[in-house]
Protein backbone atom coordinates (compact mmCIF):
# COMPACT_ATOMS: atom_id res chain seq x y z
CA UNK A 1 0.00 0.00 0.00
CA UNK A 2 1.40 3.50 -0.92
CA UNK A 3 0.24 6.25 1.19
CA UNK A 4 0.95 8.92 -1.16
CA UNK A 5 -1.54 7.12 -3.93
CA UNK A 6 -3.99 9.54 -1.57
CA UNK A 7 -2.80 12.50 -2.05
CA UNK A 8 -5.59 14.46 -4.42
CA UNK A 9 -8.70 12.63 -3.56
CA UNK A 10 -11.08 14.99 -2.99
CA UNK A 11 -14.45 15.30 -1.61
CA UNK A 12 -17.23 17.83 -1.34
CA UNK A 13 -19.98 18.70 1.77
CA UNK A 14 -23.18 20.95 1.52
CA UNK A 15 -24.19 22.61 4.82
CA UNK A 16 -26.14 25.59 6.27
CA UNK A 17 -24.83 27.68 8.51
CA UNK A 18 -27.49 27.61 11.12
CA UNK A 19 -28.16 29.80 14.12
CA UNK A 20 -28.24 26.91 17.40
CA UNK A 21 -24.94 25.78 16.33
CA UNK A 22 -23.49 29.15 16.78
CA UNK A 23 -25.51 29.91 20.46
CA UNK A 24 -24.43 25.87 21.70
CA UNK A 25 -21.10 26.80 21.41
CA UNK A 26 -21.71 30.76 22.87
CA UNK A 27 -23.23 29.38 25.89
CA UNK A 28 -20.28 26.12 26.26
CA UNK A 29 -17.74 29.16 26.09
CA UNK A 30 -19.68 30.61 28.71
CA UNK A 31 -20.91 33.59 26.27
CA UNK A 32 -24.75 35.59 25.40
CA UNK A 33 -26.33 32.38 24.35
CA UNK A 34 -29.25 34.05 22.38
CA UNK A 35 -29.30 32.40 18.61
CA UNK A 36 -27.99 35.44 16.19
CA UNK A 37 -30.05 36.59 13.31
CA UNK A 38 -29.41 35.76 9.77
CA UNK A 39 -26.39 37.60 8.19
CA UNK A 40 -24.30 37.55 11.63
CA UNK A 41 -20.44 36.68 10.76
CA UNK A 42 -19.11 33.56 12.49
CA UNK A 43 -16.57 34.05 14.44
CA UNK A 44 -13.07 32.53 13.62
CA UNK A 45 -12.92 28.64 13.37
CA UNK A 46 -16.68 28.76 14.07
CA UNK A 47 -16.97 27.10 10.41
CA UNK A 48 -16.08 23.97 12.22
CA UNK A 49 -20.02 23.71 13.61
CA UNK A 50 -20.95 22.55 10.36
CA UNK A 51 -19.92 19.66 7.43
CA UNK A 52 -19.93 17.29 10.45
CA UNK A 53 -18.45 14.08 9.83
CA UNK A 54 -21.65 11.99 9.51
CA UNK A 55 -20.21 8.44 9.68
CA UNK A 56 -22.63 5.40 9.91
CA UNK A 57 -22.24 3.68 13.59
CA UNK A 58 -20.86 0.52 11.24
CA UNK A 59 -18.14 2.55 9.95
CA UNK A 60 -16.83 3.66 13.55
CA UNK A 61 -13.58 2.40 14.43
CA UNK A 62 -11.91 1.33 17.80
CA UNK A 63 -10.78 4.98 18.59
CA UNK A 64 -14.32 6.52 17.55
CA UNK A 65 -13.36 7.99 14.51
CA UNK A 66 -14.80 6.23 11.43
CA UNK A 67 -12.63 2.86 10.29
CA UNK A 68 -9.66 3.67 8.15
CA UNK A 69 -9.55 4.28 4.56
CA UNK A 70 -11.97 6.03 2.11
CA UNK A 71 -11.41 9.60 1.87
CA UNK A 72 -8.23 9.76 5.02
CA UNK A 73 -5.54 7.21 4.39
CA UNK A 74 -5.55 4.08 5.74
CA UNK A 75 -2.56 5.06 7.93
CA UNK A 76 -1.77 1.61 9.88
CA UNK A 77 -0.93 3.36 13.11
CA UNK A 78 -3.48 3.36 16.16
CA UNK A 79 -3.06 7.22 17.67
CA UNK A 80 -4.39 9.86 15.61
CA UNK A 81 -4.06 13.79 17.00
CA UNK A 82 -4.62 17.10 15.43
CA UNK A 83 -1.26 18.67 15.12
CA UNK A 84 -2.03 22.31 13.83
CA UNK A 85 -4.13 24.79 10.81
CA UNK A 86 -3.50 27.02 8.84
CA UNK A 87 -6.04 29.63 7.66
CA UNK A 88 -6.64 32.16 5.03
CA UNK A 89 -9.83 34.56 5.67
CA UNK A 90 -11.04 35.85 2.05
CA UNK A 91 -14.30 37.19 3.07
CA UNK A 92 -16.85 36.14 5.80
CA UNK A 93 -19.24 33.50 6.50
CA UNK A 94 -22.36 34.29 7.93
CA UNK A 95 -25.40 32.56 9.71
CA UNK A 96 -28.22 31.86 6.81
CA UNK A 97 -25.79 31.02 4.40
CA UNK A 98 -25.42 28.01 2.45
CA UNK A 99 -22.25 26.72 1.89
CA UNK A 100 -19.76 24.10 -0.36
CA UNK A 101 -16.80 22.83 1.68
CA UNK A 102 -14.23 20.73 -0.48
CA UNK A 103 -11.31 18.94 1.06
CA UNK A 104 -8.46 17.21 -0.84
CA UNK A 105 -5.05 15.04 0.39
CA UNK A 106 -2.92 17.89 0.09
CA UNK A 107 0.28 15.69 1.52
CA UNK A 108 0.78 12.50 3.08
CA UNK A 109 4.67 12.11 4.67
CA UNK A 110 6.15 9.46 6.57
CA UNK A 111 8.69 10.24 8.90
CA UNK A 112 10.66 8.30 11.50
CA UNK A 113 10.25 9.99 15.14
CA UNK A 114 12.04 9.55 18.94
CA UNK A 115 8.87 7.21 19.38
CA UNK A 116 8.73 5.55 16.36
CA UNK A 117 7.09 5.85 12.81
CA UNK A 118 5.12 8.98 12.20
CA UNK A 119 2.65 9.54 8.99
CA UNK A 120 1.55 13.36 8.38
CA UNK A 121 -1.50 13.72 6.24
CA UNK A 122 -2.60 17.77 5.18
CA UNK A 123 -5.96 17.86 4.00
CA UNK A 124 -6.84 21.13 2.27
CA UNK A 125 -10.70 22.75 2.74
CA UNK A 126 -11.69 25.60 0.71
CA UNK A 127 -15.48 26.36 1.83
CA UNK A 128 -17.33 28.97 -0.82
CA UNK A 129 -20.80 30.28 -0.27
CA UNK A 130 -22.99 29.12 -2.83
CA UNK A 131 -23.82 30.11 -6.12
CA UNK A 132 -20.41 32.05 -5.78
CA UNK A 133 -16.86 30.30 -7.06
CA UNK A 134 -14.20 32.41 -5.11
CA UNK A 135 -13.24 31.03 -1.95
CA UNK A 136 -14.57 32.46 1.55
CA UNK A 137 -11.84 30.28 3.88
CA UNK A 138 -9.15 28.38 2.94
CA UNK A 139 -7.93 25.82 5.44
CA UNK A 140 -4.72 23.40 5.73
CA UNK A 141 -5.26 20.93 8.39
CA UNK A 142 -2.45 18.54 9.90
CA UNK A 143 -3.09 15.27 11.26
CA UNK A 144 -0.35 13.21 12.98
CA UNK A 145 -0.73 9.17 13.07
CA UNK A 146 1.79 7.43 16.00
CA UNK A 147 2.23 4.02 17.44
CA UNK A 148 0.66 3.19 20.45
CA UNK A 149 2.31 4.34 24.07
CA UNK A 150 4.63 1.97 25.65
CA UNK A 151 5.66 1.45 29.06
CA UNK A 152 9.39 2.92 28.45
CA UNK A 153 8.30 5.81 26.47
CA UNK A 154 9.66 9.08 27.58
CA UNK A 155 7.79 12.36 27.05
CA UNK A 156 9.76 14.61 25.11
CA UNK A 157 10.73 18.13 26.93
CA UNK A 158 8.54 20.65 27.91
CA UNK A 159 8.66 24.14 26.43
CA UNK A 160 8.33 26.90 28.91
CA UNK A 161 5.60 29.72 27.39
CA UNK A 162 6.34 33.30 27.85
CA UNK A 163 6.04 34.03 32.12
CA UNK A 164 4.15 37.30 31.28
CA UNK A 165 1.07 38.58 28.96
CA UNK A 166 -1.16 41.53 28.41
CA UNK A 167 -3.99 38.92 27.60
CA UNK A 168 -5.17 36.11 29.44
CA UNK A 169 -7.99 34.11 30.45
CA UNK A 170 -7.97 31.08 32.47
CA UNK A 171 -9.99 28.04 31.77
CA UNK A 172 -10.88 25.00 34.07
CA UNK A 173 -11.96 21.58 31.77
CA UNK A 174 -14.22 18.99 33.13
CA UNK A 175 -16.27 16.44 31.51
CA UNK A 176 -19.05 18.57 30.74
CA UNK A 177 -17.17 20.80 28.61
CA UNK A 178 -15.56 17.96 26.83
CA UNK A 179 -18.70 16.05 26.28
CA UNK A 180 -20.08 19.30 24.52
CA UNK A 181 -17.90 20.17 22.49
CA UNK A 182 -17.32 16.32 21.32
CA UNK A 183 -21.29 16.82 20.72
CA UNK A 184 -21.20 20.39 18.88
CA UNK A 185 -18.51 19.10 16.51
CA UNK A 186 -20.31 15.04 16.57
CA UNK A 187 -16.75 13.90 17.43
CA UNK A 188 -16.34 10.69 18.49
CA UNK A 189 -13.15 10.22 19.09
CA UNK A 190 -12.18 8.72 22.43
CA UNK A 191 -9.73 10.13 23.94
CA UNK A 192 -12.25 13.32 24.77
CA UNK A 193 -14.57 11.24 26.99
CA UNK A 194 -13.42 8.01 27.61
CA UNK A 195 -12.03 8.18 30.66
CA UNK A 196 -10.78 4.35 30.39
CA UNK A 197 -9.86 4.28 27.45
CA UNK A 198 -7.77 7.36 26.98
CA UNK A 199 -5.88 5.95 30.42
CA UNK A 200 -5.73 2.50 29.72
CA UNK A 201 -5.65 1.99 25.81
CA UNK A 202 -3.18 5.42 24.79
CA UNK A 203 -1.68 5.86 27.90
CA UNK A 204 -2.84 9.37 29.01
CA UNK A 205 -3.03 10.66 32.64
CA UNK A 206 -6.27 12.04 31.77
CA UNK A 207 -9.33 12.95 29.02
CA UNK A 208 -7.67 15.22 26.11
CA UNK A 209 -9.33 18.91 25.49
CA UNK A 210 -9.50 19.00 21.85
CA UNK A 211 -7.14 20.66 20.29
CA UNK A 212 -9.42 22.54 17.95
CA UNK A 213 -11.26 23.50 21.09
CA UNK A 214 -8.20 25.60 22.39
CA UNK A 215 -7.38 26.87 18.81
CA UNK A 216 -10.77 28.30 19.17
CA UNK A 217 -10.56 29.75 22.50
CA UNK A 218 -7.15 30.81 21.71
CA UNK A 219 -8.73 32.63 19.13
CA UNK A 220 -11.69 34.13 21.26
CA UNK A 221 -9.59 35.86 23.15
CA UNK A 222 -8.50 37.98 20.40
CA UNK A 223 -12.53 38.44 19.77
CA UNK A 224 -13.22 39.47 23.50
CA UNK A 225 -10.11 42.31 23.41
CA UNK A 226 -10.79 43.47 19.96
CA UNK A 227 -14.82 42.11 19.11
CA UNK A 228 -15.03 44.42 15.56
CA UNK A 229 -11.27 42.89 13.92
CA UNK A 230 -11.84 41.17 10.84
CA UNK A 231 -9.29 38.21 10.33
CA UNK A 232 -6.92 37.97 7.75
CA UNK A 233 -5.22 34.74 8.75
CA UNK A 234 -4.42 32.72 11.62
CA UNK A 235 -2.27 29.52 12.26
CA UNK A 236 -1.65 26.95 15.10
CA UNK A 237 0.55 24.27 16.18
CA UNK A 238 -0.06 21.65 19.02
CA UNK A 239 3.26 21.37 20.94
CA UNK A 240 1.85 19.41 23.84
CA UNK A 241 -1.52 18.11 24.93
CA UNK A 242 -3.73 19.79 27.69
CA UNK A 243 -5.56 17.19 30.30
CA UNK A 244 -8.65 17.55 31.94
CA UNK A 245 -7.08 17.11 35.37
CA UNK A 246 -6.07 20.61 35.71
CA UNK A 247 -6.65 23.96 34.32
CA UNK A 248 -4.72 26.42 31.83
CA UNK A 249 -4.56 29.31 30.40
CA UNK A 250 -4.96 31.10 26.90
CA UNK A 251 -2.78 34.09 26.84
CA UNK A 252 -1.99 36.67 23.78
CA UNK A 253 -0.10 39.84 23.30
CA UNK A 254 -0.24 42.27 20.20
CA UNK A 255 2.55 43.20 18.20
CA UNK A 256 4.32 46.37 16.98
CA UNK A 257 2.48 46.61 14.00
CA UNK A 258 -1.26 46.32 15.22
CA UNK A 259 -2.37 44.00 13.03
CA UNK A 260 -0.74 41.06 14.23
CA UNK A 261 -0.99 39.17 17.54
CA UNK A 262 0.97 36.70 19.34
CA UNK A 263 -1.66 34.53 21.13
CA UNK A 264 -0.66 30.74 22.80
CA UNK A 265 -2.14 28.36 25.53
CA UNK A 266 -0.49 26.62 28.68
CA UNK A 267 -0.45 24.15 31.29
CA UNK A 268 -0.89 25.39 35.13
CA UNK A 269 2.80 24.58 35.63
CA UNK A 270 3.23 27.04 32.82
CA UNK A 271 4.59 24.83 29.74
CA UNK A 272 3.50 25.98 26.58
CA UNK A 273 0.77 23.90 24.60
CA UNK A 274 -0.34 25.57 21.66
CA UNK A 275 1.30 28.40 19.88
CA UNK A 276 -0.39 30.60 17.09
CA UNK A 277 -0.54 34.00 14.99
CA UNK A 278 -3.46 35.91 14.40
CA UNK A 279 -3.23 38.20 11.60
CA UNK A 280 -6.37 41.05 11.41
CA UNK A 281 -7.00 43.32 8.32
């Protein structure tokens, strides 16, 4: 089996934005919860609501995510994380609006790692509103396949994040918010509310916060300080994961010239987890 045979499949998704996606996720970020009328502007990564993978309960693999193969690769490694996005804002998407989201194998690269083999699949999304052909968002997304933990594996080094910031909010995970989000976004992967399994089966000291979850509230922090700033791009990388076992901290600081923003999360011993770069227009 080659891997790379992948790379340019393609596949398209119809959705709505709708309005009681947008107020769920308002009220699990502990925002107004009052559904928004038609022609409100989603906030950043709020696309994410909608083209939910609808995957038959037959086609759901040991992890929760649907069974390997078909439009992903059939990567024949067991853990599967989110490692980071990319994204391009070309004009916004609002509630009411109908919208095409197509996604094509961008890249698929194997690589060996400290823990073993790693495969790297980028899947490309470009979502336009319908009945027009330019492109409202572009996003790269970054998957990361690994072998299962072992009992001598050693956890690579921590990264200290920056000791001080202008911006910060502080955010305490439990099962609840977890179990919402995994609902919001129909995610079904394990390791978010499987409390056995995430211990047991991958070796974690507790449930994972998604990782598109703190991109997000990475991201809303940048809404709360500056709520009328229209995006022009923002990226992320994962650097380590956050547990549900304690809280952390999403922290940004803006840089000399205005329109772009240093924004990252950490751990409450203060290692960094996420780092990112929000770029307004």
């Amino acid at each position: 089996m080659n891997l790379k045979d992948w790379i340019g499949r393609s596949e398209a998704v119809s959705d709505i934005a709708t309005a009681t996606p947008y107020a769920a996720l308002s009220a699990t970020f502990d925002r107004p919860s009052e559904r928004p009328a038609a022609g409100t502007p989603l906030p950043g990564l709020w696309h994410w609501l909608y083209f939910l993978p609808l995957h038959r309960q037959s086609e759901i693999g040991p992890d929760g995510h649907a069974k390997r193969g078909g439009f992903l690769p059939p990567v024949p490694l067991p853990r599967r994380m989110w490692a980071g996005s990319q994204f391009t804002f070309h004009k916004p998407l609002r509630i009411g609006d109908a919208m095409t989201r197509t996604s094509t194998i961008h890249d698929v690269t194997e690589k060996s790692g400290r823990t073993g083999p790693l495969v790297f699949v980028k899947v490309r999304h470009e979502i336009c509103r319908d009945g027009e052909t330019d492109i409202a968002l572009t996003e790269f997304h970054d998957i990361v396949y690994r072998e299962a933990a072992r009992p001598d594996d050693v956890a690579p080094p921590p990264k200290a994040a920056p000791a001080t910031s202008p911006w910060e909010k502080q955010w305490v995970p439990d099962d609840v918010l977890l179990f919402r989000y995994s609902a919001l976004t129909f995610n079904g992967h394990r390791i978010h509310y499987d409390r056995k399994y995430v211990t047991e089966v991958e070796g974690y000291p507790g449930l994972i916060v998604h990782g598109p979850m703190v991109a997000t509230m990475v991201l809303d922090l940048l809404r709360h300080q500056l709520p009328d700033a229209e995006l022009a791009s923002y990226e992320f990388r994962a650097v380590r994961p956050v547990f549900d076992i304690n809280h952390f901290f999403v922290c940004g600081e803006p840089q000399a010239d205005g329109k772009t923003f240093r924004l990252w999360a950490k751990d409450h011993e203060g290692w960094l987890t996420m780092e990112a770069t929000a770029v307004i227009k």
